[in-house]
Protein backbone atom coordinates (compact mmCIF):
# COMPACT_ATOMS: atom_id res chain seq x y z
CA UNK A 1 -60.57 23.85 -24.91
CA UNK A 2 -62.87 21.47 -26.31
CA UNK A 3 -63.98 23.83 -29.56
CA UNK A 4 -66.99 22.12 -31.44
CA UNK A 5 -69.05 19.13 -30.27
CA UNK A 6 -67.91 16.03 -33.17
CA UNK A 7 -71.02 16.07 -35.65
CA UNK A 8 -72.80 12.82 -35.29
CA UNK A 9 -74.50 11.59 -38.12
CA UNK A 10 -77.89 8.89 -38.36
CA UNK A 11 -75.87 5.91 -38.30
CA UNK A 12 -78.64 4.23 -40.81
CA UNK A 13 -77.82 7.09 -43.30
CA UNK A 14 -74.35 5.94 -42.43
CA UNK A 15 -74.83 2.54 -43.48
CA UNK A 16 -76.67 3.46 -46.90
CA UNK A 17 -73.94 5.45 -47.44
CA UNK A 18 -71.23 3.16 -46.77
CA UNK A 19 -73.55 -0.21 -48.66
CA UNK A 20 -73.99 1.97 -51.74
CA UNK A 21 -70.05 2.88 -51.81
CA UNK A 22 -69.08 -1.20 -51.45
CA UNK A 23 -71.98 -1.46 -54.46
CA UNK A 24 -69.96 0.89 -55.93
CA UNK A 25 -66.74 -1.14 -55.47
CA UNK A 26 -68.63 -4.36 -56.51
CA UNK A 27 -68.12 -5.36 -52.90
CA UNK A 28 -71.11 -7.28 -51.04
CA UNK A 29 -73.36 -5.05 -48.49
CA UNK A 30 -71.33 -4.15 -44.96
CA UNK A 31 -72.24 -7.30 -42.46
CA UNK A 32 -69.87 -5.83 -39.53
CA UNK A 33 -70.59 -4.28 -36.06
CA UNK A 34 -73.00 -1.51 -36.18
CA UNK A 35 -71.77 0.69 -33.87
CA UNK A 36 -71.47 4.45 -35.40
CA UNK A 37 -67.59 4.78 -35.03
CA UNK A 38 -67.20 1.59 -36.80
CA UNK A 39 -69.42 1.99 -39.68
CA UNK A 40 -68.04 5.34 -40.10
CA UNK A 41 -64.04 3.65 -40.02
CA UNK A 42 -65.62 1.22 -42.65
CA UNK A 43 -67.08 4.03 -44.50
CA UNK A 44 -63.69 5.87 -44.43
CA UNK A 45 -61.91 2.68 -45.56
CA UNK A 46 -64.47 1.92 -48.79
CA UNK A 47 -64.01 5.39 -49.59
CA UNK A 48 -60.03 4.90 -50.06
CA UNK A 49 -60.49 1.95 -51.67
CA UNK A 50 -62.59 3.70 -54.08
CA UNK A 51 -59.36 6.24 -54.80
CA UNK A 52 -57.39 3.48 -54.63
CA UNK A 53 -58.67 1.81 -57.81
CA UNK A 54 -59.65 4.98 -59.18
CA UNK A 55 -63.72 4.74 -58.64
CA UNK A 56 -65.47 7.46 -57.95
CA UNK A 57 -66.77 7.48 -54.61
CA UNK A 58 -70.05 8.15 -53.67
CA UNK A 59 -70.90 11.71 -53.20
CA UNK A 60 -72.31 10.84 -49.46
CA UNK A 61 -70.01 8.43 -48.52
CA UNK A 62 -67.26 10.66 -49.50
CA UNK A 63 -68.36 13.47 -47.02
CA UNK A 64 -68.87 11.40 -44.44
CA UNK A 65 -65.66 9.53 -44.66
CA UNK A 66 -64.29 13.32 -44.85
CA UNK A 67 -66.09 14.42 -41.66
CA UNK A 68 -65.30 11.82 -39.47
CA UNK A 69 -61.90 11.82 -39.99
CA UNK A 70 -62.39 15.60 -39.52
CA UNK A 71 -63.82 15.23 -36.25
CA UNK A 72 -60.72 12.54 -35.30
CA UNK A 73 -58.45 15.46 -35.49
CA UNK A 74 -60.24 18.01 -33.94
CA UNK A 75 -60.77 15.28 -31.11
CA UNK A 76 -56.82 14.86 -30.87
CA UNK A 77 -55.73 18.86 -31.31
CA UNK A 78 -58.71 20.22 -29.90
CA UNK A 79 -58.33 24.19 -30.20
CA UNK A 80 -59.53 27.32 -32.73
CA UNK A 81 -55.95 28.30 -33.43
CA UNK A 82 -55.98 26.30 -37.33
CA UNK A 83 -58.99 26.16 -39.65
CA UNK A 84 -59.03 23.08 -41.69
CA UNK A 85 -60.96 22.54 -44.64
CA UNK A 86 -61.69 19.88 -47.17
CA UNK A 87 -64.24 21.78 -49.53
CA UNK A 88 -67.19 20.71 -50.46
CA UNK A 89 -67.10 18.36 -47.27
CA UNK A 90 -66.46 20.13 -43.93
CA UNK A 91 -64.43 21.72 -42.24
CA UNK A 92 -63.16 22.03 -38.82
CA UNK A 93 -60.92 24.43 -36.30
CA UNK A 94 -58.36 22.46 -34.20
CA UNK A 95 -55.16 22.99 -32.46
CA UNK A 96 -54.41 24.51 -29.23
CA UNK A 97 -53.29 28.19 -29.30
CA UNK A 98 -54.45 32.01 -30.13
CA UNK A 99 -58.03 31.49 -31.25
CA UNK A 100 -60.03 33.58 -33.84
CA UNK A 101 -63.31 35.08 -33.87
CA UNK A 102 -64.18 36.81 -37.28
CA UNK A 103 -63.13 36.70 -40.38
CA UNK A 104 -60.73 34.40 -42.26
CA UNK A 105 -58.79 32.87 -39.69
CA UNK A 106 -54.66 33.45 -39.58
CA UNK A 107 -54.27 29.95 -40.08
CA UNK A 108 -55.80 27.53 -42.52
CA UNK A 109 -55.25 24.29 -44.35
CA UNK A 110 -56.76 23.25 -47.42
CA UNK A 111 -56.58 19.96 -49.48
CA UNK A 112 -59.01 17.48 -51.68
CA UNK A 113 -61.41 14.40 -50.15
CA UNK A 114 -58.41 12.11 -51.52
CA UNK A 115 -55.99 14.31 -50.03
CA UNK A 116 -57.12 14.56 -46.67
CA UNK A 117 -57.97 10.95 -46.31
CA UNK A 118 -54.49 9.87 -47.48
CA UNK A 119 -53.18 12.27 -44.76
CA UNK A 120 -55.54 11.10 -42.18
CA UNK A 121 -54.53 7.23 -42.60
CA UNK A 122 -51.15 7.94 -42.97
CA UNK A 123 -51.08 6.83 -46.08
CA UNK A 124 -49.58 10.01 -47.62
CA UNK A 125 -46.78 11.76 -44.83
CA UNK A 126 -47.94 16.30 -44.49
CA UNK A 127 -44.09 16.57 -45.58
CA UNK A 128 -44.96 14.34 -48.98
CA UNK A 129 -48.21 16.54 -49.60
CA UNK A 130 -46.82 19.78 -49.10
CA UNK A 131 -43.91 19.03 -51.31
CA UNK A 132 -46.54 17.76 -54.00
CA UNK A 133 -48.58 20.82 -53.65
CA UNK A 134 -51.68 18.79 -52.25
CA UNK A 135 -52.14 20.36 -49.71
CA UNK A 136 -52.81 24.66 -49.47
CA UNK A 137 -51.50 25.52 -45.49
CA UNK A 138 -51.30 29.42 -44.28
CA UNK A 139 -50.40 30.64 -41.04
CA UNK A 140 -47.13 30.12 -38.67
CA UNK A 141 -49.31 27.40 -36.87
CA UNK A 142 -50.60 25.38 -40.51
CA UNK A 143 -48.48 22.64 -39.87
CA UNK A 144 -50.23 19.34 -38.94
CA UNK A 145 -47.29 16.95 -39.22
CA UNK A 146 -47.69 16.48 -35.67
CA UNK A 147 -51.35 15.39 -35.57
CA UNK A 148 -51.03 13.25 -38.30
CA UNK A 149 -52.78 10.49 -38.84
CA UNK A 150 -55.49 10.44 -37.00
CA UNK A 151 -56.58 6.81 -38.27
């Protein structure tokens, strides 16, 4: 129940992403390993730390951050049973169960960049975003306490 290959993305348009976010951040250019799920965890990191002190993160950086920690989930709740989406980013279908094939699915989730990559590095609990309203979830099976975080 595998669902949909993880995107993988150029890692060199990875690391021009992720160099122009720590420019962004007045942070020196990324000097780490190069491998693509580590530039992509670095990525995701600048890309909080841009929230964090209330930068704006770059556009690219932003979605990729997004995506990969996208992918993370769908990885760890593989299924079509929940559609989760983090507009204008990506979005993904995860979790084990009845599966959809047209239309808008029974069960979605719906939250902000910021949002989602609070949730996804468990720096913001699904309880604590739900209560806050961050976080738009439909369907008996919208609940991703469970798979949360990913990072």
């Amino acid at each position: 129940m595998g669902g949909v290959p993880p995107h993988k993305p150029d890692p060199e348009r990875v690391r021009t992403a992720l160099d122009a976010q720590l420019t962004a951040l007045d942070e020196p250019p990324y000097d780490g390993p190069e491998g693509l799920g580590t530039l992509l965890g670095a990525c995701a990191a600048a890309v909080m730390r841009a929230y964090e002190r209330e930068v704006r993160p770059e556009r690219e950086a932003a979605r990729l951050a997004v995506r990969h920690l996208l992918d993370r989930l769908a990885a760890a709740a593989p299924g079509r049973t929940v559609e989760v989406r983090v507009p204008p980013h990506a979005a993904v279908q995860c979790v084990e169960g009845p599966r959809h094939t047209r239309g808008t699915p029974p069960n979605v989730v719906e939250t902000d960049a910021r949002t989602w990559l609070e949730l996804a590095t468990g720096r913001l609990t699904w309880a604590d975003a739900m209560a806050a309203g961050r976080v738009s979830a439909s369907g008996a099976r919208a609940d991703l306490s469970d798979h949360l975080p990913v990072a």
